[in-house]
Protein backbone atom coordinates (compact mmCIF):
# COMPACT_ATOMS: atom_id res chain seq x y z
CA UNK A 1 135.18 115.28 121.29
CA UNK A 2 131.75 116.66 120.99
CA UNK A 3 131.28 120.40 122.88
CA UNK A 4 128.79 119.61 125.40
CA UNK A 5 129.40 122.90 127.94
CA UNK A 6 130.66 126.25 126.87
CA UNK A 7 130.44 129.44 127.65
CA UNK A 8 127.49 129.93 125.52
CA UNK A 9 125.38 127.26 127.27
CA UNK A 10 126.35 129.04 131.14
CA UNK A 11 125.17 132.11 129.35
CA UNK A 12 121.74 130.92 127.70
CA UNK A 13 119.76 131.71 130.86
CA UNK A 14 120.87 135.42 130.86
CA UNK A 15 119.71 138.53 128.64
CA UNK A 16 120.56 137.96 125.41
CA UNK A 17 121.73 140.45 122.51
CA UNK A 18 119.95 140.57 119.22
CA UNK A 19 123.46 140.36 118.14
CA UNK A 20 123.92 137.19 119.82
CA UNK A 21 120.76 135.70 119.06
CA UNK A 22 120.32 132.67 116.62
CA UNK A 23 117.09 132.89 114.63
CA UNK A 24 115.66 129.20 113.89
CA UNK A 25 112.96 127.94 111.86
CA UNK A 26 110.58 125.02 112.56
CA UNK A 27 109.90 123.12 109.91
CA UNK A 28 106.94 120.57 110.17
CA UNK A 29 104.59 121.47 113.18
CA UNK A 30 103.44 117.76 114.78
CA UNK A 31 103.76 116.16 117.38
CA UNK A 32 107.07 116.24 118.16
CA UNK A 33 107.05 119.68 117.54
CA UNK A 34 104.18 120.75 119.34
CA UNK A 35 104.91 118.69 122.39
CA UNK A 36 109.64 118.77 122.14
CA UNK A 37 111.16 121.45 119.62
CA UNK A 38 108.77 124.07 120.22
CA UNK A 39 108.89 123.75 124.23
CA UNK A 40 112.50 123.67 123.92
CA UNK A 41 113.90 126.12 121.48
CA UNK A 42 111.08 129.00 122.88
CA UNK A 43 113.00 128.39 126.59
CA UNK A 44 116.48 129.18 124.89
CA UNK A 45 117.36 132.96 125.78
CA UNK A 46 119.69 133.52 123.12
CA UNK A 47 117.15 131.84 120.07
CA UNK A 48 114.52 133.46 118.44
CA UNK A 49 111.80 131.22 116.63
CA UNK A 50 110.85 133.40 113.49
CA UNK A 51 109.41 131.16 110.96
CA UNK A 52 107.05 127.91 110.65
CA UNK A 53 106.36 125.93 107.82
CA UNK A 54 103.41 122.92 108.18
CA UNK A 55 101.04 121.93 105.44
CA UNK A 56 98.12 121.72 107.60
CA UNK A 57 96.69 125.36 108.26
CA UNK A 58 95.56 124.63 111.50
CA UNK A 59 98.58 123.19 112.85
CA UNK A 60 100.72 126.06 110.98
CA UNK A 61 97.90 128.70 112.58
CA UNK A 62 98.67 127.02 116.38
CA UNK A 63 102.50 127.34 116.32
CA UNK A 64 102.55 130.98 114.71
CA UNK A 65 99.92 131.80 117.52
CA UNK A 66 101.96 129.83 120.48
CA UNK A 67 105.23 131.87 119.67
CA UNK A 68 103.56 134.81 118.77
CA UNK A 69 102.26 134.08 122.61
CA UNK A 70 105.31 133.82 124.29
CA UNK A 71 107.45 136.24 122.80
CA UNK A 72 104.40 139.20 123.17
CA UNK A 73 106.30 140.38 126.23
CA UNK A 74 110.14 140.93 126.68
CA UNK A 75 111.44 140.75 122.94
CA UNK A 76 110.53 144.56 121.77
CA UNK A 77 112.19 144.27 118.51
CA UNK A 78 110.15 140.76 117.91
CA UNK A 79 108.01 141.78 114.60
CA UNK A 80 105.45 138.31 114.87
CA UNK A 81 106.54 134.75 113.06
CA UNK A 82 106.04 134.11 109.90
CA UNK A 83 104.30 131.01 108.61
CA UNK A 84 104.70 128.51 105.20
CA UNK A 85 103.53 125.79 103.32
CA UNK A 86 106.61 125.47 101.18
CA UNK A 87 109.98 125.11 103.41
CA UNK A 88 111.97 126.58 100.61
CA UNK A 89 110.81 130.08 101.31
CA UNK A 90 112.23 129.59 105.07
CA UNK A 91 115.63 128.76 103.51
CA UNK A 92 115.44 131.42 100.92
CA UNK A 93 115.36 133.58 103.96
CA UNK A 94 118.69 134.70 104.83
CA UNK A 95 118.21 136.38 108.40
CA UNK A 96 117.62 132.83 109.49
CA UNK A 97 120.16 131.32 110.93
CA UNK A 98 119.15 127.58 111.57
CA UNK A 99 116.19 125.05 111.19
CA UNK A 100 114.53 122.37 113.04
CA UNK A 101 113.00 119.75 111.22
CA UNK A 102 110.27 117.22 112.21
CA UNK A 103 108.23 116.02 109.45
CA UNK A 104 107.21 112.54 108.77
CA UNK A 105 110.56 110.65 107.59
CA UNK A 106 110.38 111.09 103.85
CA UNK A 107 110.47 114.48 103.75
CA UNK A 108 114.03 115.33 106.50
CA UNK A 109 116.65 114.88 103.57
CA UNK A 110 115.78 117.42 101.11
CA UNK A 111 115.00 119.90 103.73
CA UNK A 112 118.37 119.02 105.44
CA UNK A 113 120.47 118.92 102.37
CA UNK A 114 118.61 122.27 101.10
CA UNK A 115 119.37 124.27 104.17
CA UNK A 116 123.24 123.07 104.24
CA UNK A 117 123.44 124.11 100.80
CA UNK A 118 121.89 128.05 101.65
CA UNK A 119 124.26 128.06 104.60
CA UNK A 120 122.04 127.02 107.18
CA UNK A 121 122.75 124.94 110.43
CA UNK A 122 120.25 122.39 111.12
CA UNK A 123 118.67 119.84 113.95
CA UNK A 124 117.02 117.18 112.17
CA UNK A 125 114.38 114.29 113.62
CA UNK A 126 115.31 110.90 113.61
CA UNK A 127 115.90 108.57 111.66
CA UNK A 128 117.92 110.89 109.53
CA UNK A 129 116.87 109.26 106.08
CA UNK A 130 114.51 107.13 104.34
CA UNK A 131 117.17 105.59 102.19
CA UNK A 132 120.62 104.41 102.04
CA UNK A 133 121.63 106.72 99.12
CA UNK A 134 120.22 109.68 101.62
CA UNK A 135 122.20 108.90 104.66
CA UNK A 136 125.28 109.23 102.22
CA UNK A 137 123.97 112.28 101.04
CA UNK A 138 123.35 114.44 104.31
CA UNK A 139 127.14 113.37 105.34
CA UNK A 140 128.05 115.29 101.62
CA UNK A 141 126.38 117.79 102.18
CA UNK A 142 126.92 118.51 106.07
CA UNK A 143 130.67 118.12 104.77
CA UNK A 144 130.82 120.16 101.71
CA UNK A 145 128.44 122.99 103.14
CA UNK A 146 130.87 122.57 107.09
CA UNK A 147 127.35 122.36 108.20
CA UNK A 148 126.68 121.66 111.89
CA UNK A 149 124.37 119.21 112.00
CA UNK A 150 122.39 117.36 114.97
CA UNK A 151 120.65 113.75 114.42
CA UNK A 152 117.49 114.16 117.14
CA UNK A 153 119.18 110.98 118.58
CA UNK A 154 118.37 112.56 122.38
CA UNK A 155 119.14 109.57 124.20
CA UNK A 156 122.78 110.58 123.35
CA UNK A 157 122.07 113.66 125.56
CA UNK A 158 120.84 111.49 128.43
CA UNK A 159 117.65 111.91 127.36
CA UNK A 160 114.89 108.95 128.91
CA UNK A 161 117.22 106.52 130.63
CA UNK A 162 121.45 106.14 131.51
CA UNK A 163 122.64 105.56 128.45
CA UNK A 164 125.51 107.57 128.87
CA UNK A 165 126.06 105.72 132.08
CA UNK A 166 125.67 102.72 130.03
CA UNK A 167 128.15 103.49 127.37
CA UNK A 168 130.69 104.54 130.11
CA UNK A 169 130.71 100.93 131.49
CA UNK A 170 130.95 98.94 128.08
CA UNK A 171 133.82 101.35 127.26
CA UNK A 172 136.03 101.22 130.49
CA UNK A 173 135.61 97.04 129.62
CA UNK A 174 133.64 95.95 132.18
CA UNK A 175 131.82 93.26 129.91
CA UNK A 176 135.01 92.75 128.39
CA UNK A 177 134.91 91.77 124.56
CA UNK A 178 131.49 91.76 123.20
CA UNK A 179 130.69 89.57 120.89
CA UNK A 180 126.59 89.76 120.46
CA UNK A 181 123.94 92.51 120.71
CA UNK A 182 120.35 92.49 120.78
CA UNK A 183 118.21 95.15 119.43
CA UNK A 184 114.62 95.01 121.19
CA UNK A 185 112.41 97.41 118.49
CA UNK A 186 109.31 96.97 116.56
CA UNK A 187 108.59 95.77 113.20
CA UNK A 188 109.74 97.19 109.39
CA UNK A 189 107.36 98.74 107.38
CA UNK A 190 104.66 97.40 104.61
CA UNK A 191 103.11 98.52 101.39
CA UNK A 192 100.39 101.30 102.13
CA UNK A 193 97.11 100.37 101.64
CA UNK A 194 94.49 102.86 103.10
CA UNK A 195 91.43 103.50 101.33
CA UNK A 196 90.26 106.80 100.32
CA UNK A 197 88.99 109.35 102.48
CA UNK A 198 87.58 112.73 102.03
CA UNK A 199 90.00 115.51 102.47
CA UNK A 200 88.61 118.46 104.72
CA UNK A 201 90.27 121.73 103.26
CA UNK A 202 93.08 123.26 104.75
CA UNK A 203 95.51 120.33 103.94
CA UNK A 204 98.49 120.74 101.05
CA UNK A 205 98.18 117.02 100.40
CA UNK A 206 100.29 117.16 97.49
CA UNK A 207 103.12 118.70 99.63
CA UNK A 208 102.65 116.46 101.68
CA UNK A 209 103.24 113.47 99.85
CA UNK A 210 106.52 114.79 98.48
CA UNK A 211 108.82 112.35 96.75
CA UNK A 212 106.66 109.77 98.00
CA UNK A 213 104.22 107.95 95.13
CA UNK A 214 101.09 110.00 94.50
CA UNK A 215 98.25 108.53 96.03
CA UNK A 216 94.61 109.08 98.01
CA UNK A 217 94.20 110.75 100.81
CA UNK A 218 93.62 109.21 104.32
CA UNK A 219 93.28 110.65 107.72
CA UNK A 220 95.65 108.51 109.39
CA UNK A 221 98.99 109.46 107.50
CA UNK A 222 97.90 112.90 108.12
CA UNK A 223 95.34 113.68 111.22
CA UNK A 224 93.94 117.14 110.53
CA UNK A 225 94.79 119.77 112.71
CA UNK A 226 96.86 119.79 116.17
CA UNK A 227 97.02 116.33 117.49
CA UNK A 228 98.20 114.61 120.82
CA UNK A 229 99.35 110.99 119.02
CA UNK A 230 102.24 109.64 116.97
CA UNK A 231 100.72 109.34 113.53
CA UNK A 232 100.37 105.76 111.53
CA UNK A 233 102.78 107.35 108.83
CA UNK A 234 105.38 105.59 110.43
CA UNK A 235 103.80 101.83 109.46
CA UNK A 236 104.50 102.49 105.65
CA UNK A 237 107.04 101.67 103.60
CA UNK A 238 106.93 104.89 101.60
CA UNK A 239 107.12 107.05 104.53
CA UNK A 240 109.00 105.16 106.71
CA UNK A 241 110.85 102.03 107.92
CA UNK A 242 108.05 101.03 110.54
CA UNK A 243 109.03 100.29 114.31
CA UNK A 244 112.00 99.08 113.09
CA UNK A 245 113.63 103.02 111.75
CA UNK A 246 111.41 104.46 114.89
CA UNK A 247 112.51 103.56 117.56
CA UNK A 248 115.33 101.47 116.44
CA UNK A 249 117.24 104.92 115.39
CA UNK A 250 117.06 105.63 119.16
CA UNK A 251 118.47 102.01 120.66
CA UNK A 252 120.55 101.03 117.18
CA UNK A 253 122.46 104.42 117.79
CA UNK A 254 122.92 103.08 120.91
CA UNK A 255 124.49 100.01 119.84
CA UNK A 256 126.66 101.65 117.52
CA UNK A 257 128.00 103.79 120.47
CA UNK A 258 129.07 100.98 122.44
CA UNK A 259 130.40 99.49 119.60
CA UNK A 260 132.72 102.20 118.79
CA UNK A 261 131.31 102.05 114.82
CA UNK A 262 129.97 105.49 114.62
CA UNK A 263 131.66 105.80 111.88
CA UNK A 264 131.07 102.09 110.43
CA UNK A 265 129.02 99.67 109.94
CA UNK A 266 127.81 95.88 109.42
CA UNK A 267 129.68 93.46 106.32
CA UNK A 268 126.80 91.36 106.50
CA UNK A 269 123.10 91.90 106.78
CA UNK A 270 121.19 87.96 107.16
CA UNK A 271 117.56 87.71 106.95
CA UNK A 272 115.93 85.28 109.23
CA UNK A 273 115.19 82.15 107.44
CA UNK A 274 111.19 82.22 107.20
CA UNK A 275 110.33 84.86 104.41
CA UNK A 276 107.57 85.88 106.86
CA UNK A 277 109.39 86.50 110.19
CA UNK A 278 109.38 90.70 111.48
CA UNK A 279 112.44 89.88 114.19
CA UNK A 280 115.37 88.37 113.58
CA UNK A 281 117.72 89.76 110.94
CA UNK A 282 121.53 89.53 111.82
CA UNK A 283 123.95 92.08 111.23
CA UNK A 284 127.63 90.57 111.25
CA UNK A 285 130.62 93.71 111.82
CA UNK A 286 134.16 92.64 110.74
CA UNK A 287 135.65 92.06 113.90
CA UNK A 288 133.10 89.67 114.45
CA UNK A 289 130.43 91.29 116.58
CA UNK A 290 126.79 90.10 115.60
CA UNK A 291 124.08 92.18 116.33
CA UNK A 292 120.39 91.22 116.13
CA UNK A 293 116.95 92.60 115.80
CA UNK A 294 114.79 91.39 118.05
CA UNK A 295 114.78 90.15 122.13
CA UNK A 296 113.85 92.46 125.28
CA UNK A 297 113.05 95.86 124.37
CA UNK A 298 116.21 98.33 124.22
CA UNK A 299 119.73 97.10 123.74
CA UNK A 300 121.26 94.16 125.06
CA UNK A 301 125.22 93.51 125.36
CA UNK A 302 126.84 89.93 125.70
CA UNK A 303 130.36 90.23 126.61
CA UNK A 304 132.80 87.54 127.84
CA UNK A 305 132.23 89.16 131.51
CA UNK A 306 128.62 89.21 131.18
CA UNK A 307 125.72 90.79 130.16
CA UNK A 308 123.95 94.44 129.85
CA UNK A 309 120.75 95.59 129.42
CA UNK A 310 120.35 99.61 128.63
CA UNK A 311 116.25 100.30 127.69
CA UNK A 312 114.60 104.00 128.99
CA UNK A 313 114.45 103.95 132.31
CA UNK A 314 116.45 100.82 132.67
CA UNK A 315 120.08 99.66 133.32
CA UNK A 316 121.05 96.18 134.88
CA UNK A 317 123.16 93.94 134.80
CA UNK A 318 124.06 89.86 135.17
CA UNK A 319 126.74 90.02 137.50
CA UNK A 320 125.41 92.84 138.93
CA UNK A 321 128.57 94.06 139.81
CA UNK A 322 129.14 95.23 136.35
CA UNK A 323 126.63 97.90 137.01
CA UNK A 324 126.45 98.61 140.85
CA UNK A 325 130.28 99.27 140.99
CA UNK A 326 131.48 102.61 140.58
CA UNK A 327 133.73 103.59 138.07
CA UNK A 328 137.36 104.53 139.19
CA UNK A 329 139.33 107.12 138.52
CA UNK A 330 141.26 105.62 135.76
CA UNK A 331 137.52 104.57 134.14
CA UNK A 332 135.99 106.11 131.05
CA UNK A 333 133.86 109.31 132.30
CA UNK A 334 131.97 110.77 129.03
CA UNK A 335 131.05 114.61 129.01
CA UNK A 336 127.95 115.05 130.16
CA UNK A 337 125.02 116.77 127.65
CA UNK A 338 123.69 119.97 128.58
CA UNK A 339 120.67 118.97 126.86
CA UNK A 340 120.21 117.83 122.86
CA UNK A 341 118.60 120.94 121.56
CA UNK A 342 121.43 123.02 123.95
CA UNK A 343 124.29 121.10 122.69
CA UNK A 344 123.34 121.84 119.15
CA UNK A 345 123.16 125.78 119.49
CA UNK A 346 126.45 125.59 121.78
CA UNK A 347 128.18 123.86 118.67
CA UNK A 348 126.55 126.18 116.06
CA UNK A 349 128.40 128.88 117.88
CA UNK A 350 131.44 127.20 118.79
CA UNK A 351 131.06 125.09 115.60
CA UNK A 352 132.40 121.95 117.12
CA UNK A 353 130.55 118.35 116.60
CA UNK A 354 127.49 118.11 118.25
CA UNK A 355 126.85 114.43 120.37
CA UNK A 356 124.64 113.34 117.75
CA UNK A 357 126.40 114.88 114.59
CA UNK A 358 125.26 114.00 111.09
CA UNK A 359 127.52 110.67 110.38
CA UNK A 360 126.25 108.74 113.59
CA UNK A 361 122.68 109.50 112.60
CA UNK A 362 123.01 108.66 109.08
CA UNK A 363 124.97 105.75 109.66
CA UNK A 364 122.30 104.44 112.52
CA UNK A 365 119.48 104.77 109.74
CA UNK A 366 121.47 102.75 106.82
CA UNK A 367 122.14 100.32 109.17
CA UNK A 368 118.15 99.98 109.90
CA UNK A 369 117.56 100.08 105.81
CA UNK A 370 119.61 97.39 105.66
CA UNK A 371 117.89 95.28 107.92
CA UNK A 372 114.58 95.94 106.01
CA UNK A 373 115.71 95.47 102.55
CA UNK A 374 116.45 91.75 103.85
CA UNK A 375 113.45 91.20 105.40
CA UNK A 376 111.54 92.77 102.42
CA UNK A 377 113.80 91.20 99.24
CA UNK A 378 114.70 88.05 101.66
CA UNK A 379 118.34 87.75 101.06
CA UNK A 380 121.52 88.42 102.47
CA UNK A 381 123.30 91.51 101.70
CA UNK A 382 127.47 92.08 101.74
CA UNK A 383 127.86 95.49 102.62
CA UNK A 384 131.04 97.42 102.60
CA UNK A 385 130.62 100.30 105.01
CA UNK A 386 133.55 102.14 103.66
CA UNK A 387 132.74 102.53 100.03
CA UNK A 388 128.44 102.81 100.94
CA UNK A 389 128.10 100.12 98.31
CA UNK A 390 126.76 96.71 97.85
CA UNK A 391 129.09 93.18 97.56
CA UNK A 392 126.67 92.82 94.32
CA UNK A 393 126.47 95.55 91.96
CA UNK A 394 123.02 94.30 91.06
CA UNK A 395 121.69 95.41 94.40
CA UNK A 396 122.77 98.86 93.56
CA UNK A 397 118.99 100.10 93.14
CA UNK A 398 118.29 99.00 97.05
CA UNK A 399 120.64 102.25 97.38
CA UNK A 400 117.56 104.52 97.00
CA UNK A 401 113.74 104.30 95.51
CA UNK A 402 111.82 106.04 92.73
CA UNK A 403 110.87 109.77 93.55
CA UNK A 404 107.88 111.75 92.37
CA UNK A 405 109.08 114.80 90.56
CA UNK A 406 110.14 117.40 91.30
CA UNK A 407 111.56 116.14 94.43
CA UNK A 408 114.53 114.51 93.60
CA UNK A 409 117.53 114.34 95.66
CA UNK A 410 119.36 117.50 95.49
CA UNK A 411 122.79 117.84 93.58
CA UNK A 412 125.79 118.60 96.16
């Protein structure tokens, strides 16, 4: 059972000990940061944010300056944060205790498997991975390295909508036995194809690019300097999955929760039958649950009792009695989340499971790169969840892609 409140958490908004203190790193300094990981980890008492690593100088120059900020009164032994281009100097660092990562997708693995292998604890964005072959990787590693590691899967904290609420209904049976699900997210990536722009300077483009294939610059994989909006990076395939890994890590971990296959996964991944369609692919589970990509926006649940729609900001029902009755005594009552980034330092002290711990978010994201290698090779895909291997050997290279050198994935 994950550790949602301890001691540590009733503590967090008291004085805090340098002894007691967990010093964290940022690592990428976007949007998410700028406007989620930042806020957050600055309001924890007992964290100290010493260390920021962002290719872009002005974005690195803004986070160093808004810590800097905020800890310039009250923290006397607080000697400034430190700032990098290269994320391997944070983790060569070994007064750090812990990093938060939110780059674009391509570049969470290496960082992730990196910091488990120096000792580090680590909060990672979702989706966890890029690639099959990584989501089996960061489970290694978190394993090997007894890492404590939390997928930035927040609607697991109750973050947005009531999806605990949600999850706490489909598990005390009130739809009785599901048989379909529909997952309501956007589209799977495509081949980039931006023209060439002129780089300002202040930009590590290179770095940037990581494994990813070496190519021009263009403004909207990487807006230059601090910006308010979700960058494009996200529609490419060699970035990203598209909609699809987006925001389909959020409601396809959602599915997976009501499910019960956290630790599971599909047997069956079936394109839909025009080679052109974006919606549609089927995922088929063993006990013969089908879920689907595509319909209203969120997750949908078809039981023999009814139905269940869980989106942010939304929970019904059809009856509505499945929803607007309260759950007895006797019912399935979930801990509740002291927040995602709180749960995460709780459980690096305690060192229990976090709510979102590594497997669920890893598992999530192959189950999303499954769905896009049909759409994008058109076929159907056996898939044995156990093993993390292919019904067809010869699919064994959809495990992972070519990466530019030297970022390969790290040995474990």
């Amino acid at each position: 059972m994950p550790a949602m409140v301890t001691a540590s958490s009733l503590a967090s908004a008291k004085r805090v000990s340098p002894s007691d203190r967990l010093n964290v790193a940022m690592i990428g300094c976007g949007k998410m940061a700028n406007s989620y990981h930042i806020p957050q980890l600055l309001k924890q008492a007992d964290v100290q944010l010493v260390a920021v690593c962002e290719v872009d100088t002005t974005r690195r120059e803004w986070a160093v300056e808004r810590v800097n900020q905020k800890y310039s009164d009250g923290k006397k032994d607080f000697k400034g944060c430190s700032s990098y281009v290269d994320f391997r100097e944070i983790i060569a660092r070994d007064d750090i205790d812990a990093v938060c990562i939110a780059t674009p997708d391509h570049w969470h693995t290496i960082p992730l498997i990196e910091a488990c292998k120096a000792g580090k604890d680590v909060y990672c964005e979702k989706p966890l991975t890029l690639t099959i072959a990584e989501s089996k990787a960061c489970i290694e590693a978190t394993r090997k390295y007894k890492r404590i590691v939390q997928t930035g899967s927040q609607q697991r904290s109750g973050v947005f909508g009531p999806f605990r609420e949600a999850i706490e209904l489909i598990h005390s049976g009130r739809l009785g036995k599901i048989h379909r699900v529909t997952v309501g997210v956007g589209d799977p990536s495509v081949d980039c194809d931006l023209p060439e722009e002129t780089m300002e300077p202040g930009l590590d483009w290179d770095m940037w690019q990581g494994c990813a294939p070496a190519r021009a610059y263009n403004s909207i994989l990487s807006p230059r300097g601090v910006h308010k909006h979700f960058p494009a990076w996200r529609s490419y395939r060699e970035y990203s999955g598209g909609g699809h890994t987006d925001m389909g890590a959020h409601h396809y971990d959602i599915a997976q929760w009501a499910l019960k296959m956290d630790q599971s996964g599909p047997v069956e991944i079936i394109p839909p039958k025009d080679p052109q369609a974006k919606r549609g692919v089927r995922f088929l589970f063993e006990n013969g649950v089908e879920m689907v990509h595509g319909g209203p926006s969120g997750c949908v649940f078809h039981g023999e009792n009814g139905t269940l729609h869980i989106d942010r900001g939304r929970l019904k029902s059809d009856p509505e009695e499945i929803v607007k009755t309260p759950l007895g005594e006797n019912d399935v009552h979930l801990p509740k989340s002291p927040g995602h980034h709180r749960n995460w330092l709780d459980c690096i002290k305690s060192r229990e499971m976090p709510i979102a711990e590594v497997e669920k978010g890893a598992r999530t994201a192959a189950i999303i790169h499954l769905g896009n290698l049909a759409y994008q090779h058109h076929k159907t895909l056996k898939w044995n969840p156990e093993t993390w291997q292919f019904g067809d050997p010869a699919n064994r290279p959809l495990l992972d892609r070519e990466r530019r050198d030297p970022w390969q994935l790290p040995t474990i």
